[in-house]
C-alpha atoms as a PDB file:
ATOM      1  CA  UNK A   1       0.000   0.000   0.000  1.00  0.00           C
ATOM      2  CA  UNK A   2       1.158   3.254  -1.072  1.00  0.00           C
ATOM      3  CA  UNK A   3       1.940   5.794   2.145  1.00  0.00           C
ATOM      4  CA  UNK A   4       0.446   8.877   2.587  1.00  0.00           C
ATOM      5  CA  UNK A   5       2.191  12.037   2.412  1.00  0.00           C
ATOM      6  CA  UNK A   6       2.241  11.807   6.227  1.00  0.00           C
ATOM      7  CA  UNK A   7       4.160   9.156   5.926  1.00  0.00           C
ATOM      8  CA  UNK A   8       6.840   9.721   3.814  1.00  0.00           C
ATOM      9  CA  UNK A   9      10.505   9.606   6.004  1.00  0.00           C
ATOM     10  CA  UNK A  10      11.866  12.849   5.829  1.00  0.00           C
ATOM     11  CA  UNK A  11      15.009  11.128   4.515  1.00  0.00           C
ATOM     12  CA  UNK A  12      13.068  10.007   1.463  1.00  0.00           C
ATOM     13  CA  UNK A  13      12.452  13.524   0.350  1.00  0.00           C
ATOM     14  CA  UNK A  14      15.978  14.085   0.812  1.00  0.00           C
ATOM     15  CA  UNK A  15      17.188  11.251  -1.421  1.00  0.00           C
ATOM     16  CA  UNK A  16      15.147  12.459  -4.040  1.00  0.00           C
ATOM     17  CA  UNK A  17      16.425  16.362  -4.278  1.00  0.00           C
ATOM     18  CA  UNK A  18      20.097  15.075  -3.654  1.00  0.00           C
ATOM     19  CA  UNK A  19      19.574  12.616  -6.872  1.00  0.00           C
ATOM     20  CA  UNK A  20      18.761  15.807  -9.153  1.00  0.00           C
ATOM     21  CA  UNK A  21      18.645  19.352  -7.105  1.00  0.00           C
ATOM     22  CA  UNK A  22      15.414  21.756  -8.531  1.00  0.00           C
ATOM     23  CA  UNK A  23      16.484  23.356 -11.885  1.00  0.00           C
ATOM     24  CA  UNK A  24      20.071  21.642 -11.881  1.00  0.00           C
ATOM     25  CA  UNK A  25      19.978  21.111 -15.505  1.00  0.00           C
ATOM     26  CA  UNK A  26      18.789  24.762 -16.724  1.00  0.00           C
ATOM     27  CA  UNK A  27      22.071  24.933 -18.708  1.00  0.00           C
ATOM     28  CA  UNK A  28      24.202  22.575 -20.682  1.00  0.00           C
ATOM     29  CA  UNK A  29      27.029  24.306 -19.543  1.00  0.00           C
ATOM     30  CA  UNK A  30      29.576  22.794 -17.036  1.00  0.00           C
ATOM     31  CA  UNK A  31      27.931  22.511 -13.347  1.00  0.00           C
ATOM     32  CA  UNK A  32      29.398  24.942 -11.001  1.00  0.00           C
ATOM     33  CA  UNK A  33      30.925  27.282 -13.791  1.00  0.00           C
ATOM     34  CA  UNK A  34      29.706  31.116 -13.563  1.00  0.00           C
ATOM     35  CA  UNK A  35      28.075  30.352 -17.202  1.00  0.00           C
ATOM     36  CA  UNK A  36      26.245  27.477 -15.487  1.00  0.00           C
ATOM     37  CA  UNK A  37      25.140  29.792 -13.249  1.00  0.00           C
ATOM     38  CA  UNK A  38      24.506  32.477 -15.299  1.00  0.00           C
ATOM     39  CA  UNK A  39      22.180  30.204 -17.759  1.00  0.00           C
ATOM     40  CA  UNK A  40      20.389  28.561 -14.946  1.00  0.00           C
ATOM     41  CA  UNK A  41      19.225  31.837 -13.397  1.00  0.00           C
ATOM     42  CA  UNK A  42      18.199  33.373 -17.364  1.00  0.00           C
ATOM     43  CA  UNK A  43      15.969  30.400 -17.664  1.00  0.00           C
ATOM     44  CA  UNK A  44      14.725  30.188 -14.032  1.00  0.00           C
ATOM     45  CA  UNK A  45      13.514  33.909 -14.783  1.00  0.00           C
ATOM     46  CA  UNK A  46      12.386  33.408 -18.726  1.00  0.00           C
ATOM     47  CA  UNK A  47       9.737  30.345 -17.488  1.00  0.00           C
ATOM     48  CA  UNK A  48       9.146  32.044 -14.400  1.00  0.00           C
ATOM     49  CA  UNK A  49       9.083  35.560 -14.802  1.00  0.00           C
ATOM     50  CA  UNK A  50       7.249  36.435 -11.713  1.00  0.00           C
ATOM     51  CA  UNK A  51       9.488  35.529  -9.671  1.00  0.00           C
ATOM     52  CA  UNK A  52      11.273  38.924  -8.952  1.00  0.00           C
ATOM     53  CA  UNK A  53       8.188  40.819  -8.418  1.00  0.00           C
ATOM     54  CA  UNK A  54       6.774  38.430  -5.906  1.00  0.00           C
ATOM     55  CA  UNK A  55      10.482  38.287  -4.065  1.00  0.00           C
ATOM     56  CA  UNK A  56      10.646  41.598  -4.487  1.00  0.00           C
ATOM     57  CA  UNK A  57      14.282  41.430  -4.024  1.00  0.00           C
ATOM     58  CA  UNK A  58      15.618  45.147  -3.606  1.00  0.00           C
ATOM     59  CA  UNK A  59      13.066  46.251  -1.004  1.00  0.00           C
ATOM     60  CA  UNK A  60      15.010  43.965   1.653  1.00  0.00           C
ATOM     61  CA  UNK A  61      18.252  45.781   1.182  1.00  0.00           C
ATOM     62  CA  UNK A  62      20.237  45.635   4.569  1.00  0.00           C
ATOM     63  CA  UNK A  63      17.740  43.509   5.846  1.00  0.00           C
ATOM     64  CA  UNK A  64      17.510  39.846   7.278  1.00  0.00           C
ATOM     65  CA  UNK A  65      15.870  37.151   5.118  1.00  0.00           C
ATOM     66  CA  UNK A  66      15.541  33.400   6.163  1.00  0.00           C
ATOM     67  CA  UNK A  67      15.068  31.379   2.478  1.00  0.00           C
ATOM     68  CA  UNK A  68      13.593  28.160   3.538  1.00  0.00           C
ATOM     69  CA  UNK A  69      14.557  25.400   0.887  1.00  0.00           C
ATOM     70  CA  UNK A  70      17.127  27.922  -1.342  1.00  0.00           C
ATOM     71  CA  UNK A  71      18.070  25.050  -3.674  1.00  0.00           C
ATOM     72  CA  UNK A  72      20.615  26.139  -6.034  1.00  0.00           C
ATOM     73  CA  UNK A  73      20.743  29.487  -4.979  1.00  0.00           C
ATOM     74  CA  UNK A  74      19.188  31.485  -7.613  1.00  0.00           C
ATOM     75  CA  UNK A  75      16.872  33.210  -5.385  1.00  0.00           C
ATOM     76  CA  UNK A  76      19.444  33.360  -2.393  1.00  0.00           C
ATOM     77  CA  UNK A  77      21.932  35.130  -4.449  1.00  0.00           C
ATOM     78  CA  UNK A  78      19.231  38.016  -5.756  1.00  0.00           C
ATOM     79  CA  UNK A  79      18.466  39.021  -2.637  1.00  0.00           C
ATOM     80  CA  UNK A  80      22.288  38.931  -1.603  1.00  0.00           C
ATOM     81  CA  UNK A  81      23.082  41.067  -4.573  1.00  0.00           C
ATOM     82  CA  UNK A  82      20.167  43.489  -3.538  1.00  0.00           C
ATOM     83  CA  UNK A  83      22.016  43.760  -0.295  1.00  0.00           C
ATOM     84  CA  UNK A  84      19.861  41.678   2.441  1.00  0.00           C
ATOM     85  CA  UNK A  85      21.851  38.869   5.172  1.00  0.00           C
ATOM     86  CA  UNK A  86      20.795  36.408   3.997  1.00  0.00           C
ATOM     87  CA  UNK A  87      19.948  32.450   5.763  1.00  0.00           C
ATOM     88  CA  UNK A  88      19.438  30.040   3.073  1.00  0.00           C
ATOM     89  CA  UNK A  89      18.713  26.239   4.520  1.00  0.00           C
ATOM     90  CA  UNK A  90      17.329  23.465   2.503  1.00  0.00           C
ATOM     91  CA  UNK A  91      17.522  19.739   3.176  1.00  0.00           C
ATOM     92  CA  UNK A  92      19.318  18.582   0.233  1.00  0.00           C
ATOM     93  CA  UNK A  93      23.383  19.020   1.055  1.00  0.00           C
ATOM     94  CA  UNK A  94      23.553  18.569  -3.104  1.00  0.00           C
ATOM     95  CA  UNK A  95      21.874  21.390  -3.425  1.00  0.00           C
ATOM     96  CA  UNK A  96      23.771  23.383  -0.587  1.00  0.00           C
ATOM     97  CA  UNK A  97      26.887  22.369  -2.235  1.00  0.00           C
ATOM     98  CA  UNK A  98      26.255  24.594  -5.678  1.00  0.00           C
ATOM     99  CA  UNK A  99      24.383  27.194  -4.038  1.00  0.00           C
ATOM    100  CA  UNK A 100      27.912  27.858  -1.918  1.00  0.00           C
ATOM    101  CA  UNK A 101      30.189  27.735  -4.855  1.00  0.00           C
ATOM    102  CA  UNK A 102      27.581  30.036  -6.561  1.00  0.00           C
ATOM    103  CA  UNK A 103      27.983  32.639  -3.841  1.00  0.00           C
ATOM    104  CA  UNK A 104      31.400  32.329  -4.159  1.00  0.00           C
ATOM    105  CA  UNK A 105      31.594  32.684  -8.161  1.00  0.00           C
ATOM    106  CA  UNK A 106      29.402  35.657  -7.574  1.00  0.00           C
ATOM    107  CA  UNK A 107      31.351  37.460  -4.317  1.00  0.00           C
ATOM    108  CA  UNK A 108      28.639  37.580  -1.715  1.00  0.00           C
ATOM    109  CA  UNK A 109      29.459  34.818   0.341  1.00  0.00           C
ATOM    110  CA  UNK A 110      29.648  37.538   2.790  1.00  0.00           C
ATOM    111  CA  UNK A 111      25.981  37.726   3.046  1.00  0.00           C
ATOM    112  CA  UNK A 112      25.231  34.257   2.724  1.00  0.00           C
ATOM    113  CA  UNK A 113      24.798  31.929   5.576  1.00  0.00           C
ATOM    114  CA  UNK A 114      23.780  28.158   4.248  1.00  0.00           C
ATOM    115  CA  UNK A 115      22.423  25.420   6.953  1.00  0.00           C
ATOM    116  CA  UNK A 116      21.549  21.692   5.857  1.00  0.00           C
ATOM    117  CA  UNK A 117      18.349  21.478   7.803  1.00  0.00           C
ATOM    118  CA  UNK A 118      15.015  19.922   8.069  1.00  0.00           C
ATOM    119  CA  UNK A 119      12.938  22.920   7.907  1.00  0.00           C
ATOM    120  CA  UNK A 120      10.107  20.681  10.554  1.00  0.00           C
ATOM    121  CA  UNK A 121      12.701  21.077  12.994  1.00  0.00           C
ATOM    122  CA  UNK A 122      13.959  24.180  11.913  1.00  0.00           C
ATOM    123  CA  UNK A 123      14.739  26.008  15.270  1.00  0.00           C
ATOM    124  CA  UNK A 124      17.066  22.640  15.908  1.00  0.00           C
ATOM    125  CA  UNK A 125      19.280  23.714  12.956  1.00  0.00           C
ATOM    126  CA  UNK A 126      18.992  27.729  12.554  1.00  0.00           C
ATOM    127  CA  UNK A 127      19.074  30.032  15.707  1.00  0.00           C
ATOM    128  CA  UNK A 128      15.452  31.309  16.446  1.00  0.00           C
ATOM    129  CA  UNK A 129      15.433  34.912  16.218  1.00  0.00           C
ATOM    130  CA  UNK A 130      13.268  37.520  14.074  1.00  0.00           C
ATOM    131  CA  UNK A 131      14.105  37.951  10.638  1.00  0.00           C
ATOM    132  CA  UNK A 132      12.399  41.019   8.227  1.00  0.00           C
ATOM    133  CA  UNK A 133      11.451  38.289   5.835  1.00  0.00           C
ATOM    134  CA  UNK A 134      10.878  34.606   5.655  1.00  0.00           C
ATOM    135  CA  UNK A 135      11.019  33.348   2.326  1.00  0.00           C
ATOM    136  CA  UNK A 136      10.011  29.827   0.620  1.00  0.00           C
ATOM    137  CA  UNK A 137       9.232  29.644  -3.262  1.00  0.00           C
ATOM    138  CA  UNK A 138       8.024  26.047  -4.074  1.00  0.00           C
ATOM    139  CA  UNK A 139       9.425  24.339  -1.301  1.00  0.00           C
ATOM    140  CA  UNK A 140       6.646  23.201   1.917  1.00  0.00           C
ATOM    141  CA  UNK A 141       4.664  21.299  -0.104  1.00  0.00           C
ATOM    142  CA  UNK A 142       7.284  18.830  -0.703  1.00  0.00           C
ATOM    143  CA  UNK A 143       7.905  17.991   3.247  1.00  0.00           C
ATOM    144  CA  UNK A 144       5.718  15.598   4.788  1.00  0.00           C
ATOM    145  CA  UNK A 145       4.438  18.073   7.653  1.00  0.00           C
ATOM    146  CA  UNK A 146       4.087  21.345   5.971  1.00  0.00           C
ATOM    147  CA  UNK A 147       2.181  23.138   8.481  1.00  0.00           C
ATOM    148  CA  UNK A 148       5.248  21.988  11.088  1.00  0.00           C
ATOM    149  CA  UNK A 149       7.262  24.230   8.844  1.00  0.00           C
ATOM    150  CA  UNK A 150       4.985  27.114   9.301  1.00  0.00           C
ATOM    151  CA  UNK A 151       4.688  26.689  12.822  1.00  0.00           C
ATOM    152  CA  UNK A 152       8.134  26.608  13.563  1.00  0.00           C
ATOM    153  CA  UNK A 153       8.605  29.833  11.392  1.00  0.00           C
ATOM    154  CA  UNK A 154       5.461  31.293  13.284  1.00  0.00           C
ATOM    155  CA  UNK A 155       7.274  30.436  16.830  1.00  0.00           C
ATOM    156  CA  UNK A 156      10.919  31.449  16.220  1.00  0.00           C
ATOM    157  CA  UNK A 157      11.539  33.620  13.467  1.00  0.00           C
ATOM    158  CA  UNK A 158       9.089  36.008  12.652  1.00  0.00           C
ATOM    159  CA  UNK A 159       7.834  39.157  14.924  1.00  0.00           C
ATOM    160  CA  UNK A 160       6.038  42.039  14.787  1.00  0.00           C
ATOM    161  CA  UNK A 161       6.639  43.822  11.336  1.00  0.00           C
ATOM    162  CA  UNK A 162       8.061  40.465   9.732  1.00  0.00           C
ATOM    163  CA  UNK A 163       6.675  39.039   6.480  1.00  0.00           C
ATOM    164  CA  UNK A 164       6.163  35.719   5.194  1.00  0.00           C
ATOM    165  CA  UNK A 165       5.853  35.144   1.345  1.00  0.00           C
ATOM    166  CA  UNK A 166       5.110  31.333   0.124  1.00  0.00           C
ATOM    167  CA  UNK A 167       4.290  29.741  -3.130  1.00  0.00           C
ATOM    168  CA  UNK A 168       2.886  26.276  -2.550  1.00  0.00           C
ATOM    169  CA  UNK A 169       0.929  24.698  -5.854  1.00  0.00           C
ATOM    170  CA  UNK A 170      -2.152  25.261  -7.405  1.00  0.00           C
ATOM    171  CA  UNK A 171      -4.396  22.650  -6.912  1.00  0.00           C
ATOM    172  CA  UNK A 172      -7.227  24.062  -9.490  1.00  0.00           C
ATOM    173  CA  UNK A 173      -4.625  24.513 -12.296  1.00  0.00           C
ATOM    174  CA  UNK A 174      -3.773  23.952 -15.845  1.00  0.00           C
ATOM    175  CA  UNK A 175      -0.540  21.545 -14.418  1.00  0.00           C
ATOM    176  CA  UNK A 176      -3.210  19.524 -12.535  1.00  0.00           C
ATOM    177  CA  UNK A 177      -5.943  19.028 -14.760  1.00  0.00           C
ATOM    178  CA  UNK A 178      -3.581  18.156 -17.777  1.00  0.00           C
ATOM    179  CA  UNK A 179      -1.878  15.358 -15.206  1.00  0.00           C
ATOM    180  CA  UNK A 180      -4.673  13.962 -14.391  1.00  0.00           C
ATOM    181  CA  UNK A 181      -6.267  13.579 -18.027  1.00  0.00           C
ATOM    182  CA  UNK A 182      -2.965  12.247 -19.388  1.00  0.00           C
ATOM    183  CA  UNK A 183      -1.542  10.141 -16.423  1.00  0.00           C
ATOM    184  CA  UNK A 184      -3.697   8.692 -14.435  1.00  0.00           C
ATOM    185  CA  UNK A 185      -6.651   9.152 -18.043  1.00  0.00           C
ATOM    186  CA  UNK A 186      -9.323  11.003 -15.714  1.00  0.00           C
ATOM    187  CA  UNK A 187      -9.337   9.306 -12.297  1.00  0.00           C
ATOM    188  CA  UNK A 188      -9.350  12.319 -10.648  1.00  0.00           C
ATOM    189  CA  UNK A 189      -9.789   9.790  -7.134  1.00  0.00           C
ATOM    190  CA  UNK A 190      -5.417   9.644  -8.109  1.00  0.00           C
ATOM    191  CA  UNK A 191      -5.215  13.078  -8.351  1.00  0.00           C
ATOM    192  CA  UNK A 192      -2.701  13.322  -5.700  1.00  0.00           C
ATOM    193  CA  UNK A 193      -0.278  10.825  -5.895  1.00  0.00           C
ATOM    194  CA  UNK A 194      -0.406  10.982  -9.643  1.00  0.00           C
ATOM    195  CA  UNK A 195       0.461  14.519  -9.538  1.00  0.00           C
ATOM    196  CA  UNK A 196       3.151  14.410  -6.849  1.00  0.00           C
ATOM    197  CA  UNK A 197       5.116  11.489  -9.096  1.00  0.00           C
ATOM    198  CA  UNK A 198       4.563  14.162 -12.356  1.00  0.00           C
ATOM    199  CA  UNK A 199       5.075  17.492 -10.526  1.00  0.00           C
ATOM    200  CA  UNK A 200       8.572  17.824 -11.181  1.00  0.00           C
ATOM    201  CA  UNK A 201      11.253  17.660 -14.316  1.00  0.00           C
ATOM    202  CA  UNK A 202      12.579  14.166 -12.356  1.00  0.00           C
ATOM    203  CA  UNK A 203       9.304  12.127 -11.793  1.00  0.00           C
ATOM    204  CA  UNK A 204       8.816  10.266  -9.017  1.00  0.00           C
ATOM    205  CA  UNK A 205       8.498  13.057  -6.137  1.00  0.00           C
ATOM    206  CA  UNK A 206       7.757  11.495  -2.911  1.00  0.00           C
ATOM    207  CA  UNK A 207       5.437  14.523  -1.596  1.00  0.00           C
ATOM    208  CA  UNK A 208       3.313  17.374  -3.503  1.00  0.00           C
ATOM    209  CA  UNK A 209       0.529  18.899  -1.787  1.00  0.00           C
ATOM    210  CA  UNK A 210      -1.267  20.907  -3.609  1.00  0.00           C
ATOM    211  CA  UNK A 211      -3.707  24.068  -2.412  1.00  0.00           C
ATOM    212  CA  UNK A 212      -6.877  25.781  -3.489  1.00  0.00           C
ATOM    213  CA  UNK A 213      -6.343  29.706  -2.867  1.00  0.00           C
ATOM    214  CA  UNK A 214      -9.037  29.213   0.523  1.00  0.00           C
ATOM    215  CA  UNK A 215      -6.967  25.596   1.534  1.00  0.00           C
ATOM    216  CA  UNK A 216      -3.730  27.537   1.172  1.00  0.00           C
ATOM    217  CA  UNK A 217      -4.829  30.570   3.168  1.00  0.00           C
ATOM    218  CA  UNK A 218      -5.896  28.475   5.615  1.00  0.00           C
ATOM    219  CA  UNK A 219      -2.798  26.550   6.044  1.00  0.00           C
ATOM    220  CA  UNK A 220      -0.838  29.847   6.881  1.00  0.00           C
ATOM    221  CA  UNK A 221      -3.644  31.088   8.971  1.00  0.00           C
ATOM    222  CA  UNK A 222      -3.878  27.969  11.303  1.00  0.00           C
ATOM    223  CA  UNK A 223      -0.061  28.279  11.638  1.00  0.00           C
ATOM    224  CA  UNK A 224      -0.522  32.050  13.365  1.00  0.00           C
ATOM    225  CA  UNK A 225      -0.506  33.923  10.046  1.00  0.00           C
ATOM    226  CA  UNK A 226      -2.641  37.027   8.706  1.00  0.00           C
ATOM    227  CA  UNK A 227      -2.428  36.398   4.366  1.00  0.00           C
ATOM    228  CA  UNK A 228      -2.979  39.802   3.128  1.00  0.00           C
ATOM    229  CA  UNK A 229      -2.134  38.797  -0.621  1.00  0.00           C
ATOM    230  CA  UNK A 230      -2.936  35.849  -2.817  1.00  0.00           C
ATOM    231  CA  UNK A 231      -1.722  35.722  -6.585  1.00  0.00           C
ATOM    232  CA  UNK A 232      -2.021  32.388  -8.932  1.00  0.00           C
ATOM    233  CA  UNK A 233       0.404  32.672 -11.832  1.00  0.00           C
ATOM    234  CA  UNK A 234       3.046  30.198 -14.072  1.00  0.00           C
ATOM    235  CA  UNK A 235       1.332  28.173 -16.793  1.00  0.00           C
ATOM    236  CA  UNK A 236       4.474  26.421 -18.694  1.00  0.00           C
ATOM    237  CA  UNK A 237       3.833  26.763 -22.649  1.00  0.00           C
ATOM    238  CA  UNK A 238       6.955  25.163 -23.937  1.00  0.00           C
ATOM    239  CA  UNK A 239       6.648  21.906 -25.742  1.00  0.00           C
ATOM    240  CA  UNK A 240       8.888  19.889 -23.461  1.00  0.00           C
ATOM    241  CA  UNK A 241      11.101  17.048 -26.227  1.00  0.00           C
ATOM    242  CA  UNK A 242      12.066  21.187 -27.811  1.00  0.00           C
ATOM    243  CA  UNK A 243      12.584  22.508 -24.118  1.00  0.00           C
ATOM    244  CA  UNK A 244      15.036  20.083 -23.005  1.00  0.00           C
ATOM    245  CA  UNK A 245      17.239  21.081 -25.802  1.00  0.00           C
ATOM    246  CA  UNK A 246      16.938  24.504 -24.925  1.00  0.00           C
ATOM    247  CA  UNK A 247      14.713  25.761 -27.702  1.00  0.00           C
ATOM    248  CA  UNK A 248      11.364  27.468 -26.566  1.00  0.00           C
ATOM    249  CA  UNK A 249       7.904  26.208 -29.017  1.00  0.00           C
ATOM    250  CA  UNK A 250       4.631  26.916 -27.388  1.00  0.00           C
ATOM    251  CA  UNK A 251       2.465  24.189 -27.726  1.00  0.00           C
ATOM    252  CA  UNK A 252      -1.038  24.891 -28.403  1.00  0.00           C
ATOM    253  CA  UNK A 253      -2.997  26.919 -27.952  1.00  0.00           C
ATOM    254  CA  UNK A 254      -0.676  29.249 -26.291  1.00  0.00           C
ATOM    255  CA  UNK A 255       0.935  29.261 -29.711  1.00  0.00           C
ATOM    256  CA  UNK A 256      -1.326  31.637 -30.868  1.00  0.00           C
ATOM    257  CA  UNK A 257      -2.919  32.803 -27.188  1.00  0.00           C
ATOM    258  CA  UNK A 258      -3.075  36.647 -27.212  1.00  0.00           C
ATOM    259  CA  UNK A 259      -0.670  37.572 -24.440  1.00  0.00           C
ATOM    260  CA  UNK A 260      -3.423  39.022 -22.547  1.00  0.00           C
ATOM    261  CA  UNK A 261      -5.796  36.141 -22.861  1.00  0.00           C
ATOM    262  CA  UNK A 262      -2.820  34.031 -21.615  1.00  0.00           C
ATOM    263  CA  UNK A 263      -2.259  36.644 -18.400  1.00  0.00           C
ATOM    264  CA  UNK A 264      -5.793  36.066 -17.755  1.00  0.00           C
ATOM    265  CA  UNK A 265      -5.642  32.711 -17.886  1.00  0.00           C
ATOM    266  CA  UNK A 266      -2.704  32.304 -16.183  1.00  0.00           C
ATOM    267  CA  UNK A 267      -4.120  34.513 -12.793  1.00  0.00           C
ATOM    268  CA  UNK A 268      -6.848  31.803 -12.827  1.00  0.00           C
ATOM    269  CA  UNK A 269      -5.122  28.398 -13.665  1.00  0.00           C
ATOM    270  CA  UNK A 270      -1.495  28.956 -13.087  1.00  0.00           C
ATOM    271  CA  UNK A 271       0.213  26.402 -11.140  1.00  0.00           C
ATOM    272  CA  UNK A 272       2.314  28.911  -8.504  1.00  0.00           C
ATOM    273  CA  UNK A 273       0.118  30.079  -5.265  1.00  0.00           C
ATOM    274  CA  UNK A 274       2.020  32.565  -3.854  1.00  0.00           C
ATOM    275  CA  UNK A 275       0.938  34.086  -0.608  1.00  0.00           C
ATOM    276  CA  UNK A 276       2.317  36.900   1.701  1.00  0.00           C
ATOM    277  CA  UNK A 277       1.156  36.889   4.944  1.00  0.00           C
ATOM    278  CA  UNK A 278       2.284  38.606   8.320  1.00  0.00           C
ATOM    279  CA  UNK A 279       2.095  37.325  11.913  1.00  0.00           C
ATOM    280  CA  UNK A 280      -1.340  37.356  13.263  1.00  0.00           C
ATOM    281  CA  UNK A 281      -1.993  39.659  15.987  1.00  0.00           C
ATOM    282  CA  UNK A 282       1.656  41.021  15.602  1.00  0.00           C
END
């Protein structure tokens, strides 16, 4: 029998990200070069372009941000370039092991402070203290205990005046419904393990949760959180046997989608739920 998400040993989820770290092959380059680098972050931000508005990564200038699950770094190093201290953590010591030569490459290992660490236990690994912003873009609905994450962020590391932003996935979304229909042929009864095997470029993910907007605001809200804005964006268009040789054809319909019809449709189906929220009663 097939465990549930509850289930799944943290170590599991670790074996998986070590085996191929989130994004690690956005460039044919060699890994660890400052081209690698370079090429990983221009694609990151080409099929995800709303990523630096929703980081927002200059406004936290000389200010303290906790990145829980940083992965390669892309992220991490914006917001070091922008000028913020920055704690990164993630569980995957893979991933930790680019994102510190990538700070390195890129001269602000200065500002960069990596931990391996189960974000569940979070306070075990990273001193509990306030930081200005607590960041985590795609990350808590991979661990087992999601709302352990949130709590432990809601106990040690956020005050009054902090901010949380969090993009979890999109449960009603254009990802979902075409996993369902083409995996698992309509049994919509699968829907989540069949998406959690096909939600990322390796298959086989031990543990994807995914959120309506009202499931995911209550999720931050039962953890001690106030969400005072939700956005759903990131519908990927590429036709993927093209994409994985680095050439960009739209499949249809988004071949011929005015860009505005696609915007539209992207705020209602898109596959990113991002959230910023702030300490309730703070």
């Amino acid at each position: 029998m097939t465990p549930t998400f509850e289930e799944v040993p943290i170590a599991t989820v670790r074996d998986y990200w070590n085996r191929r770290p989130c994004n690690l092959r956005h460039s044919p380059a060699p890994v660890g070069t400052r081209q690698y680098f370079d090429e990983v972050e221009q694609r990151k931000y080409l099929v995800e372009p709303h990523i630096p508005a929703f980081a927002d990564f200059a406004r936290w200038k000389n200010r303290r941000v906790l990145e829980v699950g940083c992965g390669l770094g892309t992220d991490t190093i914006n917001f070091a370039r922008a000028g913020a201290l920055v704690t990164a953590v993630d569980l995957s010591e893979g991933s930790l092991e680019l994102a510190r030569k990538r700070a390195q490459i890129y001269g602000v290992d200065d500002r960069v402070r990596f931990v391996a660490a189960d974000a569940e236990r979070l306070s075990d690994f990273v001193e509990p203290q306030p930081y200005d912003l607590v960041y985590s873009f795609g990350v808590i609905h991979h661990s087992p205990h999601p709302e352990q994450i949130l709590r432990q962020i809601r106990s040690h590391f956020v005050a009054a005046g902090s901010t949380l932003k969090v993009m979890v996935y999109h449960r009603w979304s254009w990802k979902v419904l075409g996993i369902v229909f083409t995996e698992a042929y309509g049994a919509w009864w699968k829907m989540d393990s069949v998406v959690a095997r096909n939600s990322e470029a390796q298959t086989g993910c031990p543990v994807t949760y995914t959120y309506s907007r009202r499931s995911g605001e209550e999720l931050l809200e039962h953890a001690g959180f106030s969400v005072v804005e939700t956005h759903v964006d990131h519908i990927f268009p590429y036709r993927i046997p093209e994409y994985v040789r680095y050439e960009y054809v739209k499949t249809l319909p988004f071949r011929f989608l005015p860009h505005t019809a696609m915007r539209a449709l992207e705020h209602r189906l898109g596959w990113h739920l991002s959230m910023t929220a702030r300490p309730a009663g703070a």
